[in-house]
Protein backbone atom coordinates (compact mmCIF):
# COMPACT_ATOMS: atom_id res chain seq x y z
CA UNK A 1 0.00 0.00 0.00
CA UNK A 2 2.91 2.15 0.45
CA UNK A 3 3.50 1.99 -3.03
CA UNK A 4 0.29 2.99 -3.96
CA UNK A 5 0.33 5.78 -1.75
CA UNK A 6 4.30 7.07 -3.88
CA UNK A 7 3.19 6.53 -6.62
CA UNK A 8 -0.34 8.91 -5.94
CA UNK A 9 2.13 11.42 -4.88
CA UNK A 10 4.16 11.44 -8.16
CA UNK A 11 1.73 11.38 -10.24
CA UNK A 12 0.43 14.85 -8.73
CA UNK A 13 3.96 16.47 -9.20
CA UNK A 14 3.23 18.00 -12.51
CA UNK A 15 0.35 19.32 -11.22
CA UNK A 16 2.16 20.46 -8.35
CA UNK A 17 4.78 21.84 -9.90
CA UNK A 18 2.13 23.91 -11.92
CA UNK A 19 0.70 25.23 -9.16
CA UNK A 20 3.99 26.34 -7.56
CA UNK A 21 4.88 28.12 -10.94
CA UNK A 22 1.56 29.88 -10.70
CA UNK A 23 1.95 31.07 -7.20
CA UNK A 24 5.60 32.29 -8.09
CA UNK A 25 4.28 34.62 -11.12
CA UNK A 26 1.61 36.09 -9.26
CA UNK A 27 3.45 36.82 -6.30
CA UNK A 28 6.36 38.21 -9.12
CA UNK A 29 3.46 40.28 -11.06
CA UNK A 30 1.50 41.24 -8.74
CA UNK A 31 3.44 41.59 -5.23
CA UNK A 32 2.13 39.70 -1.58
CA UNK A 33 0.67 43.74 -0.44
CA UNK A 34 -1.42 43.91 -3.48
CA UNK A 35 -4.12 41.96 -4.90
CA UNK A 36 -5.39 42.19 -8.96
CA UNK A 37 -8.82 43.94 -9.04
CA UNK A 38 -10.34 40.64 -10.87
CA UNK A 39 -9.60 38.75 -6.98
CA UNK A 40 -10.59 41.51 -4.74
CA UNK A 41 -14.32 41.97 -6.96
CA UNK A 42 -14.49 37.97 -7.31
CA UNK A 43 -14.70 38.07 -10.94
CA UNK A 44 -15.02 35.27 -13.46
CA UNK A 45 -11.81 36.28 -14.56
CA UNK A 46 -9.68 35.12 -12.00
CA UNK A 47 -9.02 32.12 -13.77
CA UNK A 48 -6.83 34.08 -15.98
CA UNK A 49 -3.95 34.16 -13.20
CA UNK A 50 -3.25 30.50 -14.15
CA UNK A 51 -0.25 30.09 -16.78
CA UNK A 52 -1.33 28.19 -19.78
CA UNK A 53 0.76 25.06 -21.53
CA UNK A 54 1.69 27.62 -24.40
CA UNK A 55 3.01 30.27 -22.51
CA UNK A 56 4.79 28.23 -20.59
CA UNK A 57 6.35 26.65 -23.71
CA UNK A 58 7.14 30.57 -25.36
CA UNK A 59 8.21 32.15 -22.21
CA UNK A 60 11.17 29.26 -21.16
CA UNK A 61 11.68 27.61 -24.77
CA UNK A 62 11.52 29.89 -27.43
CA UNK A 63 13.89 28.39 -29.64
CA UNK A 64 11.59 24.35 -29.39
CA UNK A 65 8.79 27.02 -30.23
CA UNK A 66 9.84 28.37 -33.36
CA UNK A 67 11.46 25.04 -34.29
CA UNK A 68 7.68 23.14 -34.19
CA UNK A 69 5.88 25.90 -35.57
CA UNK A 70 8.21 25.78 -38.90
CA UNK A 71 8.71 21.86 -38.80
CA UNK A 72 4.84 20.69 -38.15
CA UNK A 73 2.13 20.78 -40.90
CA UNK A 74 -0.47 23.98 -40.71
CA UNK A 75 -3.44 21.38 -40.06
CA UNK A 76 -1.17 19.60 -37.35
CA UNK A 77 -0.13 23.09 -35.92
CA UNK A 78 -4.01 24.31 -35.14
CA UNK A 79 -4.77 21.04 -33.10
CA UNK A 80 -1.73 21.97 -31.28
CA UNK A 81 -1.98 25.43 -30.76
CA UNK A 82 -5.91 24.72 -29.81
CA UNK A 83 -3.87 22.14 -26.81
CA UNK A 84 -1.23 24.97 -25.55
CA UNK A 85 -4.70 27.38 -24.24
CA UNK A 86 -5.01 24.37 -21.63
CA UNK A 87 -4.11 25.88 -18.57
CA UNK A 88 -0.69 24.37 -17.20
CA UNK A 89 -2.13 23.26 -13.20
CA UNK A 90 -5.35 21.69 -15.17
CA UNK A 91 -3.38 19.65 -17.34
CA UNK A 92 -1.74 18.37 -14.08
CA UNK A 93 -5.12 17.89 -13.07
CA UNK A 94 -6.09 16.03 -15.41
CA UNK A 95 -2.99 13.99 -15.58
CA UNK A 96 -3.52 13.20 -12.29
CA UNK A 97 -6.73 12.09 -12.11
CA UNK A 98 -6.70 9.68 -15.18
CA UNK A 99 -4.38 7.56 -12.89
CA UNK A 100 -6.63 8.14 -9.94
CA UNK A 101 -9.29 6.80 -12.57
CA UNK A 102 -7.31 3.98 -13.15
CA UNK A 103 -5.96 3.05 -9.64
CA UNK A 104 -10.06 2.97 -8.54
CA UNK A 105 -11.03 1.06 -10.64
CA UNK A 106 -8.38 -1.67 -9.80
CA UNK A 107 -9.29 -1.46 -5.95
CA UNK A 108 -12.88 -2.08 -6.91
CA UNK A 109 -11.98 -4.78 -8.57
CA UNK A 110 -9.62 -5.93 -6.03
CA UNK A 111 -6.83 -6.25 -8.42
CA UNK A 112 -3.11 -5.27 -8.47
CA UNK A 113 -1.68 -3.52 -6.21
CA UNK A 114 -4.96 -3.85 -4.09
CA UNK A 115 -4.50 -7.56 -4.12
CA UNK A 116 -2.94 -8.02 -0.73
CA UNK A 117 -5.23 -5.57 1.39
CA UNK A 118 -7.87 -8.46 1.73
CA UNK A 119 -8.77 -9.29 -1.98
CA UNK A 120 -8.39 -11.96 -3.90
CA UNK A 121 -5.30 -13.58 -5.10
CA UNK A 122 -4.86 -15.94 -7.20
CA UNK A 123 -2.97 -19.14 -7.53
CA UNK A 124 -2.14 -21.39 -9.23
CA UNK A 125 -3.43 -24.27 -6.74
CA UNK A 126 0.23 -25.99 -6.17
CA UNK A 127 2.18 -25.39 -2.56
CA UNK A 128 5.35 -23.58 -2.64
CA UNK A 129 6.87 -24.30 0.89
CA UNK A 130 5.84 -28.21 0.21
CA UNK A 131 9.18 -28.98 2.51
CA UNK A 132 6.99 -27.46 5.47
CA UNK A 133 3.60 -29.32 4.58
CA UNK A 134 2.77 -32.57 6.39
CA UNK A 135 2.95 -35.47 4.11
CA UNK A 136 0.54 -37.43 2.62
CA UNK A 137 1.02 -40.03 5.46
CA UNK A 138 -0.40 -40.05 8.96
CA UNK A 139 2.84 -40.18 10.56
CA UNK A 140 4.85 -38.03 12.73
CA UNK A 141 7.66 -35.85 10.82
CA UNK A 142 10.79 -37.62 11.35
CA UNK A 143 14.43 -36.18 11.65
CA UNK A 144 16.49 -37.22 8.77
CA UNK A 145 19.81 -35.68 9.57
CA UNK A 146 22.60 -37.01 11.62
């Protein structure tokens, strides 16, 4: 279960890390005295503060940028470019929670890595400590050494 429990934590990272990149810029923009207008009236627009997969790709690799707008096709590029408006923590999010998705379903089911925590396992029927199993006879286990 431990396992279960790392691997739920690394699988949030990205979306983490997101979130920690969000707080930075915000708190670079805008300052920990002052808060945007859009916060302080509770506006629909304070989703804006979040940094989207595109700017994040422009602001830190400009060069990748430029190389995969020139190398990819112009039909490619707009399913791309409609991708980098996803905001950066959601995509985390999302990330996330697919494996969430994933790793319910399995304890439901009480399947791998569940499997130990009282579900079923299964085997395949033949003992493998047979040296500590009492034999087939009635008797009492007798020492063999000398």
């Amino acid at each position: 279960m431990q396992g279960v429990r790392l691997f739920m934590f690394v699988v949030a990272i990205p979306a983490l890390v997101a979130l920690g990149h969000d707080i930075y810029l915000f708190v670079v923009n805008y300052g920990l005295d002052s808060l945007p207008d859009s916060l302080i009236a509770n506006e629909k627009g304070a989703g804006t503060h979040f940094a989207s997969l595109g700017f994040i790709w422009t602001e830190y690799a400009p060069e990748s940028y430029a190389f995969v707008v020139r190398s990819v096709a112009p039909e490619s590029w707009a399913i791309i470019d409609s991708l980098l408006t996803i905001k950066a923590f959601v995509a985390g999010l999302l990330f996330a929670g697919f494996f969430y998705f994933i790793l319910g379903i399995l304890r439901v089911l009480h399947l791998w890595p569940f499997a130990e925590s009282g579900g079923r396992v299964y085997s395949s029927g033949r003992a493998t400590d047979s040296g500590f199993k009492k034999s087939r006879s009635s008797g009492q286990l007798k020492y063999k050494r000398k």
